[in-house]
C-alpha atoms as a PDB file:
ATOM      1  CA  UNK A   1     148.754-158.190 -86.887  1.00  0.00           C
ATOM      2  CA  UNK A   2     148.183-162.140 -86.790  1.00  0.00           C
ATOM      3  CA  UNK A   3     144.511-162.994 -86.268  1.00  0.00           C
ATOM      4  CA  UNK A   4     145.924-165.447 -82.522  1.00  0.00           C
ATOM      5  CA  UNK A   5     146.663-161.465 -81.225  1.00  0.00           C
ATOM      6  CA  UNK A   6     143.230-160.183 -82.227  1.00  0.00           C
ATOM      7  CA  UNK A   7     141.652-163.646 -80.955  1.00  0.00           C
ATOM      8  CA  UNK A   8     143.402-162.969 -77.790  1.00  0.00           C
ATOM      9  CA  UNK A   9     142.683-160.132 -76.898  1.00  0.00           C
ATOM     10  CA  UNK A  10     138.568-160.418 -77.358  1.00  0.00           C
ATOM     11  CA  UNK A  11     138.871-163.655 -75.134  1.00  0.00           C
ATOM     12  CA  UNK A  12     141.132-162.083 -72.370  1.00  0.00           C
ATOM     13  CA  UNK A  13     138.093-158.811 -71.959  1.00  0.00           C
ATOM     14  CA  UNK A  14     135.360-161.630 -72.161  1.00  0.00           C
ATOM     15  CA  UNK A  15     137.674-163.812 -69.624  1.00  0.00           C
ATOM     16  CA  UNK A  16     137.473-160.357 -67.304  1.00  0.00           C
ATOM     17  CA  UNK A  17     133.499-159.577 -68.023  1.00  0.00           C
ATOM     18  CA  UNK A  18     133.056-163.456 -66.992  1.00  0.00           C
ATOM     19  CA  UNK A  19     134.902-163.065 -63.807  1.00  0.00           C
ATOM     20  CA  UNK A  20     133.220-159.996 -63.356  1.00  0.00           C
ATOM     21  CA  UNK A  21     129.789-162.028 -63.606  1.00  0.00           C
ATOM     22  CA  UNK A  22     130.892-164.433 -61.040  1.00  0.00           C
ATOM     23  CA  UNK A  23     132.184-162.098 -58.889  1.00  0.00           C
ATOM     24  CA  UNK A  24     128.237-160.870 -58.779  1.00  0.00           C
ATOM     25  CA  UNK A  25     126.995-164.906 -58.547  1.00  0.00           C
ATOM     26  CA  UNK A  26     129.234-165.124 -55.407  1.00  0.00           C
ATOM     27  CA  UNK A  27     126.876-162.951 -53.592  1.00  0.00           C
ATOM     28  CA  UNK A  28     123.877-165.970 -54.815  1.00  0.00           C
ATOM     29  CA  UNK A  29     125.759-169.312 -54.813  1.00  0.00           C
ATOM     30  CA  UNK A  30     128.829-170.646 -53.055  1.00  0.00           C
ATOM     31  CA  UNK A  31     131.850-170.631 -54.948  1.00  0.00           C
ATOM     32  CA  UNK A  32     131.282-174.344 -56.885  1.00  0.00           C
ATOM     33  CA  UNK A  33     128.226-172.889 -58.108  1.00  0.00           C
ATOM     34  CA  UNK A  34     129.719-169.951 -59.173  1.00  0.00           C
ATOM     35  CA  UNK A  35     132.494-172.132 -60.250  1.00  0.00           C
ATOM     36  CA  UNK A  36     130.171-174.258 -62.066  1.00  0.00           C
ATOM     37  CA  UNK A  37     128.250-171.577 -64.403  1.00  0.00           C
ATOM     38  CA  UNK A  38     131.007-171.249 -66.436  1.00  0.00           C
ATOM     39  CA  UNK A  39     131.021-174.829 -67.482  1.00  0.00           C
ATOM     40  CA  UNK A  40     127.087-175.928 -66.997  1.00  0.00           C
ATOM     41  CA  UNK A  41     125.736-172.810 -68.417  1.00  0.00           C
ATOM     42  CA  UNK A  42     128.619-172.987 -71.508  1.00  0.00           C
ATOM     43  CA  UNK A  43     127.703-175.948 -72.525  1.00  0.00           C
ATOM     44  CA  UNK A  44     124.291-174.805 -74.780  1.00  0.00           C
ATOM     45  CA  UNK A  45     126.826-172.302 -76.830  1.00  0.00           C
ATOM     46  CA  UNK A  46     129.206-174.202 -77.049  1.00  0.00           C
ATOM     47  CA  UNK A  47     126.895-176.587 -78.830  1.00  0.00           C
ATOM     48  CA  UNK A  48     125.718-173.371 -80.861  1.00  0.00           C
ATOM     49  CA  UNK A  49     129.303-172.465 -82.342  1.00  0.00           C
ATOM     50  CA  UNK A  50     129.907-175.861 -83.357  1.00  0.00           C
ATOM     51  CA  UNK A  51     126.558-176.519 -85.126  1.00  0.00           C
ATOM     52  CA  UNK A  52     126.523-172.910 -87.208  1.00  0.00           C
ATOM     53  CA  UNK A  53     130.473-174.354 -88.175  1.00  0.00           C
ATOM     54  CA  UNK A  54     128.941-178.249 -88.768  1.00  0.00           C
ATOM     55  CA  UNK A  55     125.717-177.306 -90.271  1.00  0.00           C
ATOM     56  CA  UNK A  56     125.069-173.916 -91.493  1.00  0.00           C
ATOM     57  CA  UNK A  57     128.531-173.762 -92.775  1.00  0.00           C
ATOM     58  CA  UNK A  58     128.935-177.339 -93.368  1.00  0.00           C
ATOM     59  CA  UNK A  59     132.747-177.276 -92.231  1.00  0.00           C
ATOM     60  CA  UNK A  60     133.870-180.805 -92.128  1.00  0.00           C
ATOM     61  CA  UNK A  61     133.749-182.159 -89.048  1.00  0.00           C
ATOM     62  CA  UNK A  62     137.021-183.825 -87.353  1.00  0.00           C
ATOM     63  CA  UNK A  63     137.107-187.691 -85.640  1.00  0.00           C
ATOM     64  CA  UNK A  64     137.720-188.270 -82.683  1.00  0.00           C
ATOM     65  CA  UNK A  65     140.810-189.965 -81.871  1.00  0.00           C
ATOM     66  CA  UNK A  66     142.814-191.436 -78.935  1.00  0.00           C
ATOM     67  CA  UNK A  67     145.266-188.363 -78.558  1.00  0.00           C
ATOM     68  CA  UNK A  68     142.624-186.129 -79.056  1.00  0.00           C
ATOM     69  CA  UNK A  69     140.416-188.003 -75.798  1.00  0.00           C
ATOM     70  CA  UNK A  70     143.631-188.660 -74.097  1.00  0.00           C
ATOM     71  CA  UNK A  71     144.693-184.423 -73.898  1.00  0.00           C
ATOM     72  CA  UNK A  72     141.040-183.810 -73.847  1.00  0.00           C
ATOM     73  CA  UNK A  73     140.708-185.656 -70.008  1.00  0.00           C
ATOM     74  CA  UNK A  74     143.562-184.196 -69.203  1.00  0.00           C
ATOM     75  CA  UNK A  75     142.793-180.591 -69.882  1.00  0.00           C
ATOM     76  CA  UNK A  76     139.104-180.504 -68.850  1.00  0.00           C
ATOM     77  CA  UNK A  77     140.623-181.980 -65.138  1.00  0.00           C
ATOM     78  CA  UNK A  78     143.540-179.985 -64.594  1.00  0.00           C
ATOM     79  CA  UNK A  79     141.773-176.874 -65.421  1.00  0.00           C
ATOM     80  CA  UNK A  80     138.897-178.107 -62.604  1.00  0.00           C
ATOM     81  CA  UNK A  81     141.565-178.884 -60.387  1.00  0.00           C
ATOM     82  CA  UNK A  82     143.452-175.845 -60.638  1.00  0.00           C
ATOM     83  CA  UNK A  83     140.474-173.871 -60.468  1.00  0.00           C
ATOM     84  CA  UNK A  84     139.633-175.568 -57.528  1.00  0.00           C
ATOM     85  CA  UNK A  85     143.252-174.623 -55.892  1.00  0.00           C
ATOM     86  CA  UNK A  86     143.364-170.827 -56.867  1.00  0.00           C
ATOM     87  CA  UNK A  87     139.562-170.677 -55.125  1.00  0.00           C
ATOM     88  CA  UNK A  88     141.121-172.547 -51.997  1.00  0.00           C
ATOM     89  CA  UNK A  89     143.470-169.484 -51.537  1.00  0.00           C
ATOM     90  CA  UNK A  90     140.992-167.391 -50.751  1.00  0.00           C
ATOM     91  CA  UNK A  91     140.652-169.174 -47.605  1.00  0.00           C
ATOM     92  CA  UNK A  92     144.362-168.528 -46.246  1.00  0.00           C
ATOM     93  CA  UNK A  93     144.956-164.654 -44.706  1.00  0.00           C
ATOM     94  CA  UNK A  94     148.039-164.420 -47.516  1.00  0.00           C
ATOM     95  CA  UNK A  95     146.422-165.600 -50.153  1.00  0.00           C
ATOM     96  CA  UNK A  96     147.808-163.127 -52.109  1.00  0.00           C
ATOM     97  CA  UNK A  97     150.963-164.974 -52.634  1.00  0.00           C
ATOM     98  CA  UNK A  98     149.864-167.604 -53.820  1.00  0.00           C
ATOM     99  CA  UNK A  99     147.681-165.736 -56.194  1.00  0.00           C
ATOM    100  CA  UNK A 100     150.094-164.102 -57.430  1.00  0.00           C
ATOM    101  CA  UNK A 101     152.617-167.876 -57.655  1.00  0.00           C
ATOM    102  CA  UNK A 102     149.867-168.837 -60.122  1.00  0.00           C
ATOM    103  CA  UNK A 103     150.698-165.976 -62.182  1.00  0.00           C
ATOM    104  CA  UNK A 104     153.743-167.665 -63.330  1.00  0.00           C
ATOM    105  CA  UNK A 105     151.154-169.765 -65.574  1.00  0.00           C
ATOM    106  CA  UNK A 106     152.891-168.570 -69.068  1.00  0.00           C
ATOM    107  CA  UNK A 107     156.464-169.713 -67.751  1.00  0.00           C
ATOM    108  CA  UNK A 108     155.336-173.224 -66.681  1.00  0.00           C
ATOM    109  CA  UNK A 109     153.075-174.017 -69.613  1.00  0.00           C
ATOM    110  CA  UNK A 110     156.161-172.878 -71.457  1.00  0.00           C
ATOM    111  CA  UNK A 111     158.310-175.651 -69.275  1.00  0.00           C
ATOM    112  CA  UNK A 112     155.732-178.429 -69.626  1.00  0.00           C
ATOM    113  CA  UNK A 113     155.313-178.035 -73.591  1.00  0.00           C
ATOM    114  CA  UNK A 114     159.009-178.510 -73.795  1.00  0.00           C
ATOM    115  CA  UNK A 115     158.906-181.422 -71.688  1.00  0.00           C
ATOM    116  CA  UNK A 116     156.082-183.197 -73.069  1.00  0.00           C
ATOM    117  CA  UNK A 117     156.219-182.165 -76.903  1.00  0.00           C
ATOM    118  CA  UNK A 118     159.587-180.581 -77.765  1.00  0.00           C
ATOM    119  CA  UNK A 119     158.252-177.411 -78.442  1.00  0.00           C
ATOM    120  CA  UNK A 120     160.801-174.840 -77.719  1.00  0.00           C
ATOM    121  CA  UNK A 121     160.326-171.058 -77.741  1.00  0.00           C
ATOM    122  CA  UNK A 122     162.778-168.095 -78.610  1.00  0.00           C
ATOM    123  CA  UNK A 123     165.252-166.267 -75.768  1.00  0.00           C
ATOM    124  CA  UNK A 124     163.110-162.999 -76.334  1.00  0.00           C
ATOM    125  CA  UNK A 125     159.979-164.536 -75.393  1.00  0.00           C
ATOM    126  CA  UNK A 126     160.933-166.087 -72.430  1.00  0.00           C
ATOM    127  CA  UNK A 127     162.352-162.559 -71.355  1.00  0.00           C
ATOM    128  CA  UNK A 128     159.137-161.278 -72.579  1.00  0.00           C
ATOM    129  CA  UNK A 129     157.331-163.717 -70.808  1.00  0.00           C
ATOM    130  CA  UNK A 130     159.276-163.634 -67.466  1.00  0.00           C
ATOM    131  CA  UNK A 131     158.607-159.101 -67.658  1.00  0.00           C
ATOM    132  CA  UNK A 132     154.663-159.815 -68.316  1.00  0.00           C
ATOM    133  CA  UNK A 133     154.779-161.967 -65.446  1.00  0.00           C
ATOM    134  CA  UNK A 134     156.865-159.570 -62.590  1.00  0.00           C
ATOM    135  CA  UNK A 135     154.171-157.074 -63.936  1.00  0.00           C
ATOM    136  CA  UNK A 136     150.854-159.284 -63.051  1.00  0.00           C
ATOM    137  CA  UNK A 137     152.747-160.126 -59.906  1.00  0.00           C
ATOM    138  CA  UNK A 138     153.270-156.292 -58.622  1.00  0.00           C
ATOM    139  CA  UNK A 139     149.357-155.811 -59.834  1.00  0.00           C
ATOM    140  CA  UNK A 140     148.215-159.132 -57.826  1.00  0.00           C
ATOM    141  CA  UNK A 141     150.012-157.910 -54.752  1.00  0.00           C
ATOM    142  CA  UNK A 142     149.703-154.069 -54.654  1.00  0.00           C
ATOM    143  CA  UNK A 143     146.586-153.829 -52.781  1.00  0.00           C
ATOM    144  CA  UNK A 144     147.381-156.319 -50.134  1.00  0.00           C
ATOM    145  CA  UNK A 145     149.728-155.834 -46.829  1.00  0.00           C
ATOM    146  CA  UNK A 146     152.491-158.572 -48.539  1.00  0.00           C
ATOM    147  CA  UNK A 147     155.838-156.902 -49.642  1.00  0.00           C
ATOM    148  CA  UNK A 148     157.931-158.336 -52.942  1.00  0.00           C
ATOM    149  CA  UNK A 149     160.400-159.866 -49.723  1.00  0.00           C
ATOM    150  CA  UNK A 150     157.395-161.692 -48.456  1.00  0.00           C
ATOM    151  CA  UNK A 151     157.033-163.065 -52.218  1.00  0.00           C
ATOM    152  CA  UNK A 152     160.394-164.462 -52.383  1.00  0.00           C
ATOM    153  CA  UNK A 153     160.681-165.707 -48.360  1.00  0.00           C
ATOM    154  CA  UNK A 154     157.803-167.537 -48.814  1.00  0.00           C
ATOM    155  CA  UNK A 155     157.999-169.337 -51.040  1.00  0.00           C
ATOM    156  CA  UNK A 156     157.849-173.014 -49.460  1.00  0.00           C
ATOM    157  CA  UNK A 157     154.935-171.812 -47.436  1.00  0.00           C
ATOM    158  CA  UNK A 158     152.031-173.204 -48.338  1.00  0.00           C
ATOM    159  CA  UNK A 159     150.163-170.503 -50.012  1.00  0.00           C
ATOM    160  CA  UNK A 160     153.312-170.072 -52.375  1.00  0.00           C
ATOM    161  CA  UNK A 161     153.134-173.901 -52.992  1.00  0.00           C
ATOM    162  CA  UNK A 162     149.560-173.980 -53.482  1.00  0.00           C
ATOM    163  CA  UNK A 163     149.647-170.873 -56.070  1.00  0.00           C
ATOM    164  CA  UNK A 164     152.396-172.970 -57.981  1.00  0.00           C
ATOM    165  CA  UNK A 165     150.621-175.395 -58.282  1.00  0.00           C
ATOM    166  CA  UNK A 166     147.394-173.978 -59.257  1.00  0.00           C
ATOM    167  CA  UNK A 167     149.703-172.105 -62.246  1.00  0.00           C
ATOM    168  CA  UNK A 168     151.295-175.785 -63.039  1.00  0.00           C
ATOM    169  CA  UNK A 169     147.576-177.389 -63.538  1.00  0.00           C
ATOM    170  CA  UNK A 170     146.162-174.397 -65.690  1.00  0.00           C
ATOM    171  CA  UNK A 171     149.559-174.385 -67.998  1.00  0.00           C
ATOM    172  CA  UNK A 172     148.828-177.887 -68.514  1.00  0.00           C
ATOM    173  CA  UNK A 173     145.761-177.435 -69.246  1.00  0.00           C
ATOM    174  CA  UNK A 174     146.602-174.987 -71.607  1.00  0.00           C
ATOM    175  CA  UNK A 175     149.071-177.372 -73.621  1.00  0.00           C
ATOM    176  CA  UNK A 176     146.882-180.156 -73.520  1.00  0.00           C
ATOM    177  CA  UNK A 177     143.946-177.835 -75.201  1.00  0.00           C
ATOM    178  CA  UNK A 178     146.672-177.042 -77.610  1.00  0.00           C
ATOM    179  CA  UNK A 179     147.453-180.792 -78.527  1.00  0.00           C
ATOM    180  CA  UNK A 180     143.675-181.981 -78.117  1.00  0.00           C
ATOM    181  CA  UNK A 181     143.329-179.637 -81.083  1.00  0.00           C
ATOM    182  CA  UNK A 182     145.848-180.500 -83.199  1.00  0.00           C
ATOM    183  CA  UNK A 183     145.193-184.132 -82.764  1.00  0.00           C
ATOM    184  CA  UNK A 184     142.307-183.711 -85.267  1.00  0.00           C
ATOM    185  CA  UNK A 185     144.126-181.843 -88.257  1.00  0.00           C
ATOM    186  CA  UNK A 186     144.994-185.243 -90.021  1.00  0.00           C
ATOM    187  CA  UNK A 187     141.295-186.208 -89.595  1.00  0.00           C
ATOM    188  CA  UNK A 188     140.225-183.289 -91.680  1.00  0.00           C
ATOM    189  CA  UNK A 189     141.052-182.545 -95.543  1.00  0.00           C
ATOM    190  CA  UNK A 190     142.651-179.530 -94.500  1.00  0.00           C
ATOM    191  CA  UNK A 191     143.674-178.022 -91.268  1.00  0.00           C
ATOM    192  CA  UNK A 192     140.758-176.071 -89.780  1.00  0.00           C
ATOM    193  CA  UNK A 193     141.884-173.879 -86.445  1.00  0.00           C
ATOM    194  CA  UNK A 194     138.034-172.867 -86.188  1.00  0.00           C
ATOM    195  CA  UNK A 195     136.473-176.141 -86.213  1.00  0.00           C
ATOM    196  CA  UNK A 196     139.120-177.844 -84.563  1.00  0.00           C
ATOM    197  CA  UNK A 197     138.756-175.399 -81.658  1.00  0.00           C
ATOM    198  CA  UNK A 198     135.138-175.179 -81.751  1.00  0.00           C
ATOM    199  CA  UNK A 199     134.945-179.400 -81.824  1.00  0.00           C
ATOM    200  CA  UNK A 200     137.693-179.588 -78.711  1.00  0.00           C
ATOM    201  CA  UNK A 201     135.591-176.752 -76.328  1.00  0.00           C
ATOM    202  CA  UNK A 202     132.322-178.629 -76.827  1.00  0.00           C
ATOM    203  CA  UNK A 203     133.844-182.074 -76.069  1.00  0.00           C
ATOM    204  CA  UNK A 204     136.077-180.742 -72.884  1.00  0.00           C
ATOM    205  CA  UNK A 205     133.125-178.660 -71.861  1.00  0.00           C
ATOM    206  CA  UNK A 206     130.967-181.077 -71.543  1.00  0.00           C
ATOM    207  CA  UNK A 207     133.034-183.461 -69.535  1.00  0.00           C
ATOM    208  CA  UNK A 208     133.556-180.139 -67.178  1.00  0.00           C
ATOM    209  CA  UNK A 209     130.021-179.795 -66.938  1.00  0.00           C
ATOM    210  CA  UNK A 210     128.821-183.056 -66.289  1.00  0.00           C
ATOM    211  CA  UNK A 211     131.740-183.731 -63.470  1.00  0.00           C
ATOM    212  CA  UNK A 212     130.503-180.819 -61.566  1.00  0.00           C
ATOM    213  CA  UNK A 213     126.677-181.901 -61.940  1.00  0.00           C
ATOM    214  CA  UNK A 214     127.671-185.453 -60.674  1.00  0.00           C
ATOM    215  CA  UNK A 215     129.709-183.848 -57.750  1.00  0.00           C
ATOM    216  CA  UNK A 216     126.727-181.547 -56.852  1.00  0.00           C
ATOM    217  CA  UNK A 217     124.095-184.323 -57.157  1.00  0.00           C
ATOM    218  CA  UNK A 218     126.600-186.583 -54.375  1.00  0.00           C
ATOM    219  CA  UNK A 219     127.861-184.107 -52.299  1.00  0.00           C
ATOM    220  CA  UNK A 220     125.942-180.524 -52.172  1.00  0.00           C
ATOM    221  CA  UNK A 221     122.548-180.762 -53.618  1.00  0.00           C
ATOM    222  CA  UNK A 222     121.312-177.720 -52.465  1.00  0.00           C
ATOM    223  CA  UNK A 223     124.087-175.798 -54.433  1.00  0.00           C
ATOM    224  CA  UNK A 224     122.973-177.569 -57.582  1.00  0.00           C
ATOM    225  CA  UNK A 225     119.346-175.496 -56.314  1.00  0.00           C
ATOM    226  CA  UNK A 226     121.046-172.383 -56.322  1.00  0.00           C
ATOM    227  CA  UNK A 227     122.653-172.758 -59.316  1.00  0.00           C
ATOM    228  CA  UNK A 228     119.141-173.273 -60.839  1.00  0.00           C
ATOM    229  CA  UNK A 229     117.327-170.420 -59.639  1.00  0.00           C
ATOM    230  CA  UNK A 230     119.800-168.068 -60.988  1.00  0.00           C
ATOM    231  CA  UNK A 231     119.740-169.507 -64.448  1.00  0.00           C
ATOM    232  CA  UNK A 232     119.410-165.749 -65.872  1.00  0.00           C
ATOM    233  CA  UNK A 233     122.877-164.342 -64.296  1.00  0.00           C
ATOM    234  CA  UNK A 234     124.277-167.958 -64.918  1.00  0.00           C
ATOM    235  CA  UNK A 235     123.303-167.982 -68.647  1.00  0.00           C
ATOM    236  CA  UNK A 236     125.192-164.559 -69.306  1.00  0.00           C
ATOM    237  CA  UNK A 237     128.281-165.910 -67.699  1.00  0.00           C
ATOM    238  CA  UNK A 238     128.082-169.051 -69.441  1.00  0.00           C
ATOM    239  CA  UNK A 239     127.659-167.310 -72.618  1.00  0.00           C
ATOM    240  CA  UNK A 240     130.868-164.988 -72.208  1.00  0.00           C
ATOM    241  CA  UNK A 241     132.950-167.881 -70.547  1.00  0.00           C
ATOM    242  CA  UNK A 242     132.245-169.784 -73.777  1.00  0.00           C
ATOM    243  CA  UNK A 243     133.025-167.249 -76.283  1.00  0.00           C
ATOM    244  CA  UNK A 244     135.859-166.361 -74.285  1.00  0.00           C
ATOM    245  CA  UNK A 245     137.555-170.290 -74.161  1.00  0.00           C
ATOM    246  CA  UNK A 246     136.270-170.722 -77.965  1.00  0.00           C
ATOM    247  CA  UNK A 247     138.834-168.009 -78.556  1.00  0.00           C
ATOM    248  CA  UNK A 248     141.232-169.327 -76.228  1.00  0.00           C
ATOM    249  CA  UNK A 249     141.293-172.530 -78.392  1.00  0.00           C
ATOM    250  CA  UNK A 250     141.650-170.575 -81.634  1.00  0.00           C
ATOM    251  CA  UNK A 251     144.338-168.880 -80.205  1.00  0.00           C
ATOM    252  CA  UNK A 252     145.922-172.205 -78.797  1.00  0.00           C
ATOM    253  CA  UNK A 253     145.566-174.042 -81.672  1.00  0.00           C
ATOM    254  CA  UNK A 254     147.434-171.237 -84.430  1.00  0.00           C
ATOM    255  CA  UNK A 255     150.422-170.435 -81.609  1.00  0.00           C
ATOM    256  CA  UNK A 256     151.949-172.049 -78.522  1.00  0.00           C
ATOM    257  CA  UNK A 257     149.944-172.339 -75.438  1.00  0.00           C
ATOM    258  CA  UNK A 258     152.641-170.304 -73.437  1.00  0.00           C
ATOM    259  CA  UNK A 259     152.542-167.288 -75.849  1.00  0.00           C
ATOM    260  CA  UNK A 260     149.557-166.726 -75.909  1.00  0.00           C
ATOM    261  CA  UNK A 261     149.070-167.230 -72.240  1.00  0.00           C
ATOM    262  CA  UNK A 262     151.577-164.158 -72.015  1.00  0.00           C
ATOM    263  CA  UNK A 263     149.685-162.033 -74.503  1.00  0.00           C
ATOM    264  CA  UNK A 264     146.507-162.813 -72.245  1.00  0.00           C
ATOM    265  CA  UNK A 265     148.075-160.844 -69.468  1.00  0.00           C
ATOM    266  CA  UNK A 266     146.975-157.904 -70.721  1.00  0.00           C
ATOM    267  CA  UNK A 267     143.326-159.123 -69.132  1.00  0.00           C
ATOM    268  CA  UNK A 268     144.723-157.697 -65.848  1.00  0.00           C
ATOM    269  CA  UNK A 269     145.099-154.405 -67.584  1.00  0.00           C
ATOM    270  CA  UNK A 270     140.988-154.959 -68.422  1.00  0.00           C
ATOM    271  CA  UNK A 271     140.531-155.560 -64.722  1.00  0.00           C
ATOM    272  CA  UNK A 272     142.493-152.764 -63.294  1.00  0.00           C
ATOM    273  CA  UNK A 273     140.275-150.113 -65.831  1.00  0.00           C
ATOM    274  CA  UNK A 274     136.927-152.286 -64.917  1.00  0.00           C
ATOM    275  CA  UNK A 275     137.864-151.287 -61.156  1.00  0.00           C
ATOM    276  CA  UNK A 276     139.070-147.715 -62.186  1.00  0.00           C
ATOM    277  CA  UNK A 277     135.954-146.750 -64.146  1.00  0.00           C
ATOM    278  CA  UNK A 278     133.186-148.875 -62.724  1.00  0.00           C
ATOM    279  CA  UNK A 279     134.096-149.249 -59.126  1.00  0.00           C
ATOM    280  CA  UNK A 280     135.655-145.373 -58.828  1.00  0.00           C
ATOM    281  CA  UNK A 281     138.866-146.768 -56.991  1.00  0.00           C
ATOM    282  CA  UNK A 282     142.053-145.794 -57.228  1.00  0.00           C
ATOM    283  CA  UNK A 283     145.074-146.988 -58.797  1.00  0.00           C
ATOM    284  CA  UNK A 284     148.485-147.435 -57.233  1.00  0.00           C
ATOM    285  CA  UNK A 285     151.648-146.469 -58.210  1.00  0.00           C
ATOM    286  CA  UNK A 286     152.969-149.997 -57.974  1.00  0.00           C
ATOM    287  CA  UNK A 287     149.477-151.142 -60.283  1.00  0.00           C
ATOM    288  CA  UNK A 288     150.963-148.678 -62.758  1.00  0.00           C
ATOM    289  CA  UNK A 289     154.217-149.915 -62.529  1.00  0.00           C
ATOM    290  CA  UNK A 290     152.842-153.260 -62.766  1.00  0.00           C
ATOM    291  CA  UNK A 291     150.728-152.745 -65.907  1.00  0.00           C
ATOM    292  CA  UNK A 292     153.595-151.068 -67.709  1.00  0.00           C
ATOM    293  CA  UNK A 293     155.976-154.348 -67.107  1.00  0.00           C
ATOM    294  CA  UNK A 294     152.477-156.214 -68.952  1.00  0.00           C
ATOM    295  CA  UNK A 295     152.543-153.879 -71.697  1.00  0.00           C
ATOM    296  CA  UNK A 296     156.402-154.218 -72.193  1.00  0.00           C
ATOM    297  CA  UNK A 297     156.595-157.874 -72.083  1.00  0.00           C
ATOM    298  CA  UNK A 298     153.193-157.874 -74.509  1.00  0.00           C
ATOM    299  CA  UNK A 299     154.865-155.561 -76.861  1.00  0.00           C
ATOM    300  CA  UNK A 300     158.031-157.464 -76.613  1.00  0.00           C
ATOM    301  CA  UNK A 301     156.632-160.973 -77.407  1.00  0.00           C
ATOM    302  CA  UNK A 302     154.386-159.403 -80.695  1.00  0.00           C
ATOM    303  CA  UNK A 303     157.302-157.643 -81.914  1.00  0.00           C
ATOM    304  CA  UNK A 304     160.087-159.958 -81.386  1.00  0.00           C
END
């Protein structure tokens, strides 16, 4: 097995035991402070994986350069943003649409690297891809009162259009991570996925964080409060948020954005047995159908 699947894998259960985190912080903070532990509290680790790589295994360290800060900006704010949007559903009675229109985030960061870099990707994975999709889809709506017709008669509504959107803004994120990263190979004396990654999350984490502090500190001090006087729930999630993007990057840096993307679906699998054996609820029959399509179009894409 190539070490991206492995890598993947680890980040997509951290990726669920972070949401899981915030889930509990939403009960604390409003949602930009929950928002904002992953990227405040991140920062300190983030810090931490790049110094044991710098200085305790004095791994060169890459330059910065103008592609590098140019994919950089562009990553750290459409992730924000498209956070931002996917949280804003919540506040619509059929969100769940658009939830699940921001699914499609594999198949549009697939679109966008072809459009901005070339990069072009066999006819098996984009099957593969479009089956892991239809399968997070069916898992995204099978606990809500919207039907598959719903799904496809709405969508210019603005849920649908908001969902979209939010899956445009995190697949280019994704693509941008991927070409922040590579940016710095020819500054190194050999190509270094590790370092690379772990120099590209400390750089775009920071910009997330302080953005977020300066919006707080404007707009909703009293947030920024909150925030503080959970710092010992916050610190947890912004310890598995960063381990979990530091192997994003890793990932993102050794194989196309959109693959692994489509291998990460499997994190809805880790959600649906994190509400099976922690919350006692029951699964559907259209959650099992769903997380079969994820395992198909998983197995598909690793064995094509």
């Amino acid at each position: 097995m190539e070490i991206w699947i492995g890598i993947t894998f680890a980040a997509a259960f951290l990726q669920n035991l972070r949401s899981s985190l915030q889930k509990y912080l939403k009960g604390r903070m409003a949602t930009l402070g929950a928002t904002f532990t992953r990227f405040g509290f991140g920062v300190p680790f983030a810090a931490f994986y790049f110094a044991i790589l710098a200085y305790g295994l004095d791994r060169p360290v890459p330059s910065v350069t103008g592609d590098f800060l140019f994919w950089s900006v562009i990553g750290a704010a459409g992730q924000i943003a498209a956070t931002f949007l996917l949280v804003y559903l919540f506040s619509f009675r059929n969100f769940a649409v658009g939830t699940a229109y921001s699914r499609t985030e594999p198949a549009q960061a697939a679109v966008l690297a072809l459009l901005f870099f070339g990069a072009t990707i066999s006819y098996v994975a984009v099957v593969a891809i479009l089956i892991s999709i239809a399968g997070v889809m069916l898992i995204s709506l099978s606990r809500s009162a919207v039907s598959l017709r719903a799904l496809v008669t709405g969508l210019a509504t603005r849920t649908a259009l908001i969902g979209i959107a939010s899956g445009t803004l995190f697949g280019l994120s994704a693509v941008s991570y991927r070409a922040a990263s590579l940016a710095l190979a020819p500054t190194l004396p050999a190509p270094d996925s590790v370092m690379q990654a772990a120099f590209t999350l400390l750089v775009v984490i920071v910009m997330q964080a302080v953005a977020m502090v300066a919006w707080m500190l404007v707009f909703d001090r009293a947030e920024l409060g909150k925030v503080m006087r959970a710092w010992r729930p916050a610190f947890a999630v912004g310890f598995v948020g960063a381990t979990a993007s530091f192997g994003w990057f890793i990932a993102m840096t050794l194989q196309q954005a959109s693959i692994v993307k489509a291998v990460a679906q499997v994190e809805m699998l880790f959600t649906i047995a994190t509400s099976v054996l922690f919350f006692r609820e029951t699964i559907t029959r259209v959650e099992l159908l769903g997380c079969g399509l994820v395992v198909c179009g998983v197995l598909v894409l690793l064995f094509a």
